[in-house]
Protein backbone atom coordinates (compact mmCIF):
# COMPACT_ATOMS: atom_id res chain seq x y z
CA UNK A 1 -17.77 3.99 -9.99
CA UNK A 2 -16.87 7.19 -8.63
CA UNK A 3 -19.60 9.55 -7.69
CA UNK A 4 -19.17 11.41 -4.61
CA UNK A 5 -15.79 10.80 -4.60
CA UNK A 6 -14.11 14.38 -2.29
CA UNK A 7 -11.34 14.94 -0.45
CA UNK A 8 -13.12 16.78 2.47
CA UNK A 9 -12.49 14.03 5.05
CA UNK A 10 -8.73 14.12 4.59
CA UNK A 11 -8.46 17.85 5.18
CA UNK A 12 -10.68 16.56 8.25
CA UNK A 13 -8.58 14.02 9.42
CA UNK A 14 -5.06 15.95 8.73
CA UNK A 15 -3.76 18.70 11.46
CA UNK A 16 -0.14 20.37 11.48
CA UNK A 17 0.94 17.47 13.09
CA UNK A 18 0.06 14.32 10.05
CA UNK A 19 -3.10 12.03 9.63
CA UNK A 20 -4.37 11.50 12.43
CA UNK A 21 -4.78 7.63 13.35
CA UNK A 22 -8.00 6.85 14.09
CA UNK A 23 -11.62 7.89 13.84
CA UNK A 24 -14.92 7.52 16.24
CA UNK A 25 -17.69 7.54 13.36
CA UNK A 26 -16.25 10.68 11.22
CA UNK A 27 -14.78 12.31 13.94
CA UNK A 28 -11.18 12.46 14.41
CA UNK A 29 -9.60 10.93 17.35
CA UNK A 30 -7.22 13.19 18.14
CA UNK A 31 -5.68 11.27 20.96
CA UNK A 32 -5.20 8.14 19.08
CA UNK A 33 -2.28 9.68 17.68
CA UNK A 34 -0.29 9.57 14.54
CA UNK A 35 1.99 7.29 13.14
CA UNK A 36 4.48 6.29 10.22
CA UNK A 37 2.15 3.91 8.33
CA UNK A 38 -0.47 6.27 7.94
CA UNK A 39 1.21 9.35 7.00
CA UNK A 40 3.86 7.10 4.47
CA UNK A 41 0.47 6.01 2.31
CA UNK A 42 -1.43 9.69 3.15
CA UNK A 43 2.14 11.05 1.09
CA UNK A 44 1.24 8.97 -1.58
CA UNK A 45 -2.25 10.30 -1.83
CA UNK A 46 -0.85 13.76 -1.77
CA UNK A 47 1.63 13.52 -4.58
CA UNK A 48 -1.02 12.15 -6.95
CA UNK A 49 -3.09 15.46 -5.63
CA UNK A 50 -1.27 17.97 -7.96
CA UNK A 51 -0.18 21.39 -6.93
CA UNK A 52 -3.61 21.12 -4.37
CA UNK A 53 -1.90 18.54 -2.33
CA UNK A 54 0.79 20.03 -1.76
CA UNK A 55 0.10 21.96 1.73
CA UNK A 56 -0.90 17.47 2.34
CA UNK A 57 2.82 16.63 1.03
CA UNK A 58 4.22 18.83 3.24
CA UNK A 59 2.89 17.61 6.36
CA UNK A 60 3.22 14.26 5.84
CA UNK A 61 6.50 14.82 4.79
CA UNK A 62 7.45 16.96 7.90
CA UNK A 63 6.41 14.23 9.85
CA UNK A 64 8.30 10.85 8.05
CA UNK A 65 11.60 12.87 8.60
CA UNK A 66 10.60 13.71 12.28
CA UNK A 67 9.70 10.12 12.86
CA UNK A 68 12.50 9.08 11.66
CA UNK A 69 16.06 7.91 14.16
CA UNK A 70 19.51 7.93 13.13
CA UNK A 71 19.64 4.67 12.13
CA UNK A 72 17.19 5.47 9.55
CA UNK A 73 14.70 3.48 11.17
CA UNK A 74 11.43 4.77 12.44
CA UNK A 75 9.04 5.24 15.52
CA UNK A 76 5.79 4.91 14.28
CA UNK A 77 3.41 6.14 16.99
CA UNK A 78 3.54 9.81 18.13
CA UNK A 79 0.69 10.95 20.45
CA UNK A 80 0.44 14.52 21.28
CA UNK A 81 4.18 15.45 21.51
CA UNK A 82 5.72 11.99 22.39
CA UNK A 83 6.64 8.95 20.22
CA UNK A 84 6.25 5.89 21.20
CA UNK A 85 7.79 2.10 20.27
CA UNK A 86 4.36 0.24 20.91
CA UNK A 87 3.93 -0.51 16.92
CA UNK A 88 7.34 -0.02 15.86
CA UNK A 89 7.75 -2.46 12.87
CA UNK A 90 9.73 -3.21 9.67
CA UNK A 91 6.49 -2.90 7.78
CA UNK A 92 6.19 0.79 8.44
CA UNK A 93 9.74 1.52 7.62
CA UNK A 94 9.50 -0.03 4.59
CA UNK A 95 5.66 2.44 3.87
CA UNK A 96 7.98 5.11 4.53
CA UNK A 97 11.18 4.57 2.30
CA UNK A 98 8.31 3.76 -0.30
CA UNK A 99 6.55 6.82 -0.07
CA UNK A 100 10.13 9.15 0.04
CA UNK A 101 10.97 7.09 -3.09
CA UNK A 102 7.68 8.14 -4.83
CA UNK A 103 7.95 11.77 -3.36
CA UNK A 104 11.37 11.84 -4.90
CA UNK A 105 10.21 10.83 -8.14
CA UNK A 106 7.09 12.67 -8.31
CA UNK A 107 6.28 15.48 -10.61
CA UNK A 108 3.79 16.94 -8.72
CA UNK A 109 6.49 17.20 -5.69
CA UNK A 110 8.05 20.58 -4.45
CA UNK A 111 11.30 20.76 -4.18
CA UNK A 112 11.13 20.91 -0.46
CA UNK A 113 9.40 17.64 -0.48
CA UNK A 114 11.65 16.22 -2.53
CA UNK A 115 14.82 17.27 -0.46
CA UNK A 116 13.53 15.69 2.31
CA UNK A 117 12.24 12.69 0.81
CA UNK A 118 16.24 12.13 -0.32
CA UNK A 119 17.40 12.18 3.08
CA UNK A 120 14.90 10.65 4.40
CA UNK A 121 15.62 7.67 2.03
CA UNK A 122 19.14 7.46 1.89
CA UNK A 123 19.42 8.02 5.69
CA UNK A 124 17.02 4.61 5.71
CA UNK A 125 18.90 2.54 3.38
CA UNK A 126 20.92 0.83 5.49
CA UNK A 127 18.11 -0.43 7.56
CA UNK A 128 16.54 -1.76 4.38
CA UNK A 129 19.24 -4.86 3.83
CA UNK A 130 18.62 -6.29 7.27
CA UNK A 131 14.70 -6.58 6.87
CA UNK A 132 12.91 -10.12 7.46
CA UNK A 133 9.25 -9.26 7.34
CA UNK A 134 8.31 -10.08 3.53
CA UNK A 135 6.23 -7.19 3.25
CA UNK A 136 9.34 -4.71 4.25
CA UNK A 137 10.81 -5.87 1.86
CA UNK A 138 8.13 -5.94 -1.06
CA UNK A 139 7.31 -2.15 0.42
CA UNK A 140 11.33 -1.19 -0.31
CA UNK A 141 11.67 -3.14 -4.00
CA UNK A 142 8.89 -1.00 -5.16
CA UNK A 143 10.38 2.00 -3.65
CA UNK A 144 14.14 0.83 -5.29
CA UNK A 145 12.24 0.66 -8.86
CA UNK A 146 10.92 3.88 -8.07
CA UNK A 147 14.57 5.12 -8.03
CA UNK A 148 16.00 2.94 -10.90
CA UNK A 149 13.42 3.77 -13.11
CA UNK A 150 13.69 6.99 -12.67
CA UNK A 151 17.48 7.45 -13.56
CA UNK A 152 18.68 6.42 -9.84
CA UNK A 153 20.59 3.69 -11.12
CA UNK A 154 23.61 3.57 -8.58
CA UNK A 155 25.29 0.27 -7.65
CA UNK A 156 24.07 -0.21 -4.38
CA UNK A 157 20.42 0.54 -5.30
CA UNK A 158 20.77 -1.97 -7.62
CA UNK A 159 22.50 -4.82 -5.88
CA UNK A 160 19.52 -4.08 -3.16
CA UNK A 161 17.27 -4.50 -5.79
CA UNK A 162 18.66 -7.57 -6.67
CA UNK A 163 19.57 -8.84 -3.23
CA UNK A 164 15.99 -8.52 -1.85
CA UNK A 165 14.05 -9.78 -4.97
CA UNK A 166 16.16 -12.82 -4.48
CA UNK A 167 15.00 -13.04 -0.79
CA UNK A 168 11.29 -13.17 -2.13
CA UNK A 169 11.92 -15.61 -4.66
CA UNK A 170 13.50 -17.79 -2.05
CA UNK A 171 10.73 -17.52 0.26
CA UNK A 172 8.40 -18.54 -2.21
CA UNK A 173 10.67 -21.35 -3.54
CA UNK A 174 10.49 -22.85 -0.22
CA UNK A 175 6.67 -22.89 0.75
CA UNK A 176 4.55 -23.57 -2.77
CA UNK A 177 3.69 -26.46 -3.55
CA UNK A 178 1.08 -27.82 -6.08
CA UNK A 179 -1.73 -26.51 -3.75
CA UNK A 180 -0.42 -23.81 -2.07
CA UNK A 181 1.59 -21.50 -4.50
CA UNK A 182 2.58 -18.98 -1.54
CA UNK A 183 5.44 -17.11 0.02
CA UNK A 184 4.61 -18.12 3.56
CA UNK A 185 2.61 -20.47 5.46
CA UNK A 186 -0.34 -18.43 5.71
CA UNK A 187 -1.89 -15.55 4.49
CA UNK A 188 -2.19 -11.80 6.45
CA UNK A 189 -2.82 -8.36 5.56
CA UNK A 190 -1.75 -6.61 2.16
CA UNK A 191 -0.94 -10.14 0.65
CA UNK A 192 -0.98 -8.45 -3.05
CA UNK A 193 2.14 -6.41 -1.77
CA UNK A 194 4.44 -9.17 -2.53
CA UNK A 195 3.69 -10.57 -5.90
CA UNK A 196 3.28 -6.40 -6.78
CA UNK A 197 6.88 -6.08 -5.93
CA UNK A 198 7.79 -8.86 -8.11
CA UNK A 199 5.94 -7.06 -10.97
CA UNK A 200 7.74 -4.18 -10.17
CA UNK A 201 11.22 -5.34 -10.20
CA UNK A 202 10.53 -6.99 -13.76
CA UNK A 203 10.07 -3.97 -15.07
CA UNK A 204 13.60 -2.62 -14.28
CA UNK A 205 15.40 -5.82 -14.46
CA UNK A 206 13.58 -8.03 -17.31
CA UNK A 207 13.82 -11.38 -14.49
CA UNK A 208 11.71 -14.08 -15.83
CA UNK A 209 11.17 -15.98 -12.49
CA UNK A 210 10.53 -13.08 -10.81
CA UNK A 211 7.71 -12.70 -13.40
CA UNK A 212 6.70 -16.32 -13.25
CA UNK A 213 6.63 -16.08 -9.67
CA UNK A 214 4.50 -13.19 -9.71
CA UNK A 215 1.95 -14.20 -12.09
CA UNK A 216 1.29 -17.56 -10.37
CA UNK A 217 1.21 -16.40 -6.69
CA UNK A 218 -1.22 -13.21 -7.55
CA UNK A 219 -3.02 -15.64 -9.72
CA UNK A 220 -3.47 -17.92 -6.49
CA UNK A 221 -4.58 -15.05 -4.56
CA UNK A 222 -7.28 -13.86 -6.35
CA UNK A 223 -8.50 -17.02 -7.67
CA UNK A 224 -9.24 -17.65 -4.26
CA UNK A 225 -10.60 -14.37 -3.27
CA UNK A 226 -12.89 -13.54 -6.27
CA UNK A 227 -13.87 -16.98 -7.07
CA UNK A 228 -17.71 -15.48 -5.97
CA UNK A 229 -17.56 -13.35 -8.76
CA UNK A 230 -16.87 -10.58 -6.30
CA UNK A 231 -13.84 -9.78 -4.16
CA UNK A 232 -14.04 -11.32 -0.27
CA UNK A 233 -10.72 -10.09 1.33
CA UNK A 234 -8.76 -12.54 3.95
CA UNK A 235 -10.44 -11.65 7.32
CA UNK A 236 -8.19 -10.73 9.91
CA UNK A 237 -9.72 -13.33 12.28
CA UNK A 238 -7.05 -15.81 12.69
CA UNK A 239 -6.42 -14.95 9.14
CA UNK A 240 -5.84 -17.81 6.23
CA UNK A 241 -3.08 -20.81 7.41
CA UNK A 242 -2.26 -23.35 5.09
CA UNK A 243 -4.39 -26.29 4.80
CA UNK A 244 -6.87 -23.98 6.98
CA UNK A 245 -10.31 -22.45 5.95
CA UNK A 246 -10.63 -18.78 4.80
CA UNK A 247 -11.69 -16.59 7.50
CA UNK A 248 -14.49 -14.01 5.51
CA UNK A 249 -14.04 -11.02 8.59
CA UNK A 250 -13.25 -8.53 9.29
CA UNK A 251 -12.66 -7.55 5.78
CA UNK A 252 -10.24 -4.48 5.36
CA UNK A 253 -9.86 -2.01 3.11
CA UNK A 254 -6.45 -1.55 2.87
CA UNK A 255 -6.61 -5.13 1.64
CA UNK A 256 -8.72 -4.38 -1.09
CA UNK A 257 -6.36 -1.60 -2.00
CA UNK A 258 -3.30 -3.89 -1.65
CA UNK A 259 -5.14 -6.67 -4.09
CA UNK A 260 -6.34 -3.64 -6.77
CA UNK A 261 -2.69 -2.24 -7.40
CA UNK A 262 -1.51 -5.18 -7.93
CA UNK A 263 -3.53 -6.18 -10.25
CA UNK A 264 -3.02 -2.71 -12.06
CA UNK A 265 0.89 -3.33 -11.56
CA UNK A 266 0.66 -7.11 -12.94
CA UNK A 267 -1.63 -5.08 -16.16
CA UNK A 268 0.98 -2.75 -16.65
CA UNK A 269 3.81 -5.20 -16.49
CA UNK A 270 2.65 -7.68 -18.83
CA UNK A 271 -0.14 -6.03 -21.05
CA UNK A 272 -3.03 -8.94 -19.67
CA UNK A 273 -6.28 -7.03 -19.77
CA UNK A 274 -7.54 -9.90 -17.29
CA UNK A 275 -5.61 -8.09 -14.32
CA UNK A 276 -7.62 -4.55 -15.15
CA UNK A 277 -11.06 -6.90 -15.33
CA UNK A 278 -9.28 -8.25 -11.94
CA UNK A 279 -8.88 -4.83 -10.71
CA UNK A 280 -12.68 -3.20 -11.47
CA UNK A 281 -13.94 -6.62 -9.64
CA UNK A 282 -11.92 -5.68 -6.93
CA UNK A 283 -12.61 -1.95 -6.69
CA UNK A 284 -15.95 -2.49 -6.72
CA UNK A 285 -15.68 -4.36 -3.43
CA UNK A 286 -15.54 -0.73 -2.05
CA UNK A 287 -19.06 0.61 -4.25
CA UNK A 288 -21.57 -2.84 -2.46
CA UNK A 289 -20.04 -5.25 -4.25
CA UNK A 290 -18.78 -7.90 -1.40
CA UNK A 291 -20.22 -9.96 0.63
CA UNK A 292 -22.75 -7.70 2.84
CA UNK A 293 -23.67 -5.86 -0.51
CA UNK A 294 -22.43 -2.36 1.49
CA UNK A 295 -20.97 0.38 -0.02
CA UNK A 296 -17.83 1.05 2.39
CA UNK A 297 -17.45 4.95 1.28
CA UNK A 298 -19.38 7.13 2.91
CA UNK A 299 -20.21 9.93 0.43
CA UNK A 300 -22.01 12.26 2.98
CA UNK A 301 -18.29 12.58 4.70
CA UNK A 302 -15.71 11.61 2.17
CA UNK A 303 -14.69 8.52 4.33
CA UNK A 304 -14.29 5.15 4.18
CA UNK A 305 -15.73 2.55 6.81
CA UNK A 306 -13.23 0.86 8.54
CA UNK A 307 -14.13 -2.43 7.65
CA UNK A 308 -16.92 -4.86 6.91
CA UNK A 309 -17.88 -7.09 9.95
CA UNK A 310 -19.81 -9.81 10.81
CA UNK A 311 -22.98 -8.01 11.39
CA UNK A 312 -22.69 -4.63 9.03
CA UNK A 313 -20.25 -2.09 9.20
CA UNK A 314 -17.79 -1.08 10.90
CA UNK A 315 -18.85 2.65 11.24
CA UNK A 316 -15.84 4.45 12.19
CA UNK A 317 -13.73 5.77 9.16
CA UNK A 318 -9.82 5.75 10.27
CA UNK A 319 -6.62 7.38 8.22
CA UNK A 320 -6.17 3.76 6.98
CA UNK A 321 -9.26 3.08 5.48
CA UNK A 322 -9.42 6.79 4.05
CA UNK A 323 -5.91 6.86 2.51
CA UNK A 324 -5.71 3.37 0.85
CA UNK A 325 -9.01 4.22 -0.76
CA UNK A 326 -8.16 7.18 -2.16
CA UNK A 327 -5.30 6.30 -3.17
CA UNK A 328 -6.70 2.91 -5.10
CA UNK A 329 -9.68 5.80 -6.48
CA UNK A 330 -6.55 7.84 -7.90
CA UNK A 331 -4.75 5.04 -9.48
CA UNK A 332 -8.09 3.45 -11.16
CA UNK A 333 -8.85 6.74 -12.45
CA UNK A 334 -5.62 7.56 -13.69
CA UNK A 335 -5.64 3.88 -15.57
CA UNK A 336 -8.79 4.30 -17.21
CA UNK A 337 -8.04 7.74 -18.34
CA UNK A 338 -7.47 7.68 -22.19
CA UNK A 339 -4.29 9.63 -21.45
CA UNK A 340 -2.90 6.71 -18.81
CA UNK A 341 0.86 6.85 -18.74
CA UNK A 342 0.79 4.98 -15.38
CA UNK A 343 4.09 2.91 -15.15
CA UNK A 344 5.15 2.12 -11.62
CA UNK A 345 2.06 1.89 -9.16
CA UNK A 346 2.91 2.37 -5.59
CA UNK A 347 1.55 0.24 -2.66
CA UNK A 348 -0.52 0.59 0.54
C-alpha cells in the first residue's frame, strides 16, 4: 500500500540547518536539535528523490561534513549553534560513512554532493577499522560495497571489506548455537542491519559463509518476529536476551525499516521470492498490520508515528520515524516497479 504517501512533512521537519530531531505531534521541535543519525538516513531519502531532492541532499550533506572532526569521526548532536558529545556513538558514524558512500554513488547526486560525500568518507576511513559496535560495522560494509561495486575497488577498501566481514562472521561463530543462531547475546534495535551487510558483501565478494551466515541469522529473525502472520518488532523494553522472552513494546519503526531492506537485500542477493513475501509482510506493519491493527503513517501530515505503545500510539512523528519510512516506501516501490534494477539497498 501506498496511498497518501507525500513528502510534505519532510520539507516540514527540514530547516537550513538538517532534520530536525524530534517532533511534539507534527510539530517540529526545534530545540531538540539535530544530529548525525538523522540527517545520514534523511541523505538517503534525498538521493532516491531525483533532481527534487536535491535542495534535501544538500542540506543534509552540508551538515554530515560540518558534523564531522578531524579524525573523521563525528558529533552527533548539534542544538542551535553548538554540538554536543551526549549521543556520540560508533553507530552514527557508521549512518554517515553509509550515506556519503551512497551519495557518492548515486545518480541522482550533484556533483557538489558528491565532492563532499568523498571527503567526507575518506576523511572517516580510518575511524572505520577500529569500530566494535556490530552495527558500525554492518552500517560501513554496506557503505564499502557501495564503493566496490561501483568501480571503487582500491586495496584498502577491499581488505576493509574483508577485514570487517570477518569480524561479523566471528561474532556470530561465537554466540549461535542450535537455538539461538545470533551475533550477540541479545537482540536491540536495527537487528536486520547485520545479516543485510552480510548479503551485501556476497555480492562483491561471492563468500559462501558469509551467505550461509546471512540466510540463517535473518531467517532466525523473522521467524521469530512474523511467526503471527504479521510483523511484531523487538520492543525496546529491556529488549530480547537470550534464553529471555520477547518484549512486544515499544515497537519502532526504524526497526521495521531495518527488517524490510533486508529482506529486499537477502531477495536481491539470492533470487528467493520468500524474502520479497517477507518484505510486503513486513511493510505492511506500517499500513495496520501489527499488533494494535494501527496504521503508523499519518496521511493528513505525511508523518510517521513514532512508535506503537502499550496503549495506542505514540503520537508524535520524529525525523526517525519519518526518514526510515520513506526511505523503506522508496525502496518497496522501486522493487516492485517492472523496471527494478535495484542492486545494493542501503540501511537505516
Amino acid at each position: 500500500m501506498s496511498i497518501g504517501i507525500s513528502f510534505k512533512y519532510l520539507d516540514k521537519m527540514t530547516d537550513d540547518t538538517g532534520i530536525i530531531q524530534f517532533a511534539k505531534y507534527d510539530t517540529p521541535l526545534k530545540k531538540s536539535g539535530y544530529t548525525v543519525d538523522d540527517n545520514a538516513r534523511a541523505l538517503l531519502v534525498a538521493l532516491n528523490m531525483n533532481t527534487e531532492g536535491r535542495k534535501f541532499a544538500k542540506t543534509y550533506i552540508d551538515f554530515l561534513k560540518n558534523a564531522q572532526r578531524s579524525d573523521g569521526s563525528f558529533v552527533n548532536l548539534k542544538i542551535e549553534d553548538a554540538f554536543f558529545t551526549t549521543i556520540d556513538s560508533e553507530d552514527s558514524i557508521g549512518r554517515a560513512f553509509l550515506a556519503c558512500c551512497y551519495a557518492l554513488c548515486s545518480g541522482n547526486a550533484s556533483d557538489n554532493v558528491k565532492s563532499k560525500a568523498k571527503t567526507v568518507l575518506e576523511k572517516a576511513l580510518p575511524a572505520i577499522s577500529g569500530f566494535s559496535s556490530l552495527r558500525a560495522i554492518a552500517y560501513s560494509l554496506i557503505g564499502l560495497t557501495f564503493l566496490i561495486s561501483n568501480g571503487y575497488i582500491r586495496p584498502d577498501i577491499y581488505k576493509l571489506a574483508n577485514d570487517i566481514a570477518s569480524q561479523l562472521k566471528k561474532a556470530y561463530s561465537n554466540n549461535e548455537t542450535k537455538d539461538w543462531k545470533w551475533f550477540e547475546e541479545y537482540l536491540t534495535y536495527c537487528n536486520a542491519v547485520l545479516p543485510h551487510s552480510l548479503f551485501s558483501y556476497y555480492t562483491i565478494s561471492n563468500d559462501r559463509s558469509s551467505l550461509d551466515i546471512a540466510e540463517e541469522s535473518l531467517g532466525f529473525l523473522t521467524d521469530s518476529l512474523l511467526k503471527n502472520g504479521y510483523l511484531s518488532i523487538v520492543g525496546n523494553k529491556g529488549w530480547w536476551q537470550k534464553n529471555g522472552s520477547l518484549p512486544d513494546f515499544d515497537q519502532q519503526p526504524v526497526d521495521a525499516a531495518s527488517i524490510i531492506l533486508a529482506c529486499v537485500q537477502g531477495y536481491t542477493a539470492t533470487g528467493k521470492k520468500e524474502y520479497i513475501s517477507k518484505a510486503n509482510i513486513s511493510y505492511n506493519w506500517y499500513w495496520g498490520k501489527n499488533i494494535h491493527g494501527l496504521q503508523l503513517y499519518n496521511e493528513k501530515s505525511g508523518g510517521c508515528h513514532d512508535a506503537l505503545v502499550y496503549d495506542g500510539l505514540n503520537m508524535n512523528q520524529g525525523a526517525e520515524a519519518l526518514v526510515s519510512f520513506l526511505l523503506t516506501y522508496q525502496i518497496m516501490t522501486a522493487m516492485l516497479s517492472e523496471n527494478n534494477s535495484i542492486s545494493y539497498i542501503p540501511a537505516v
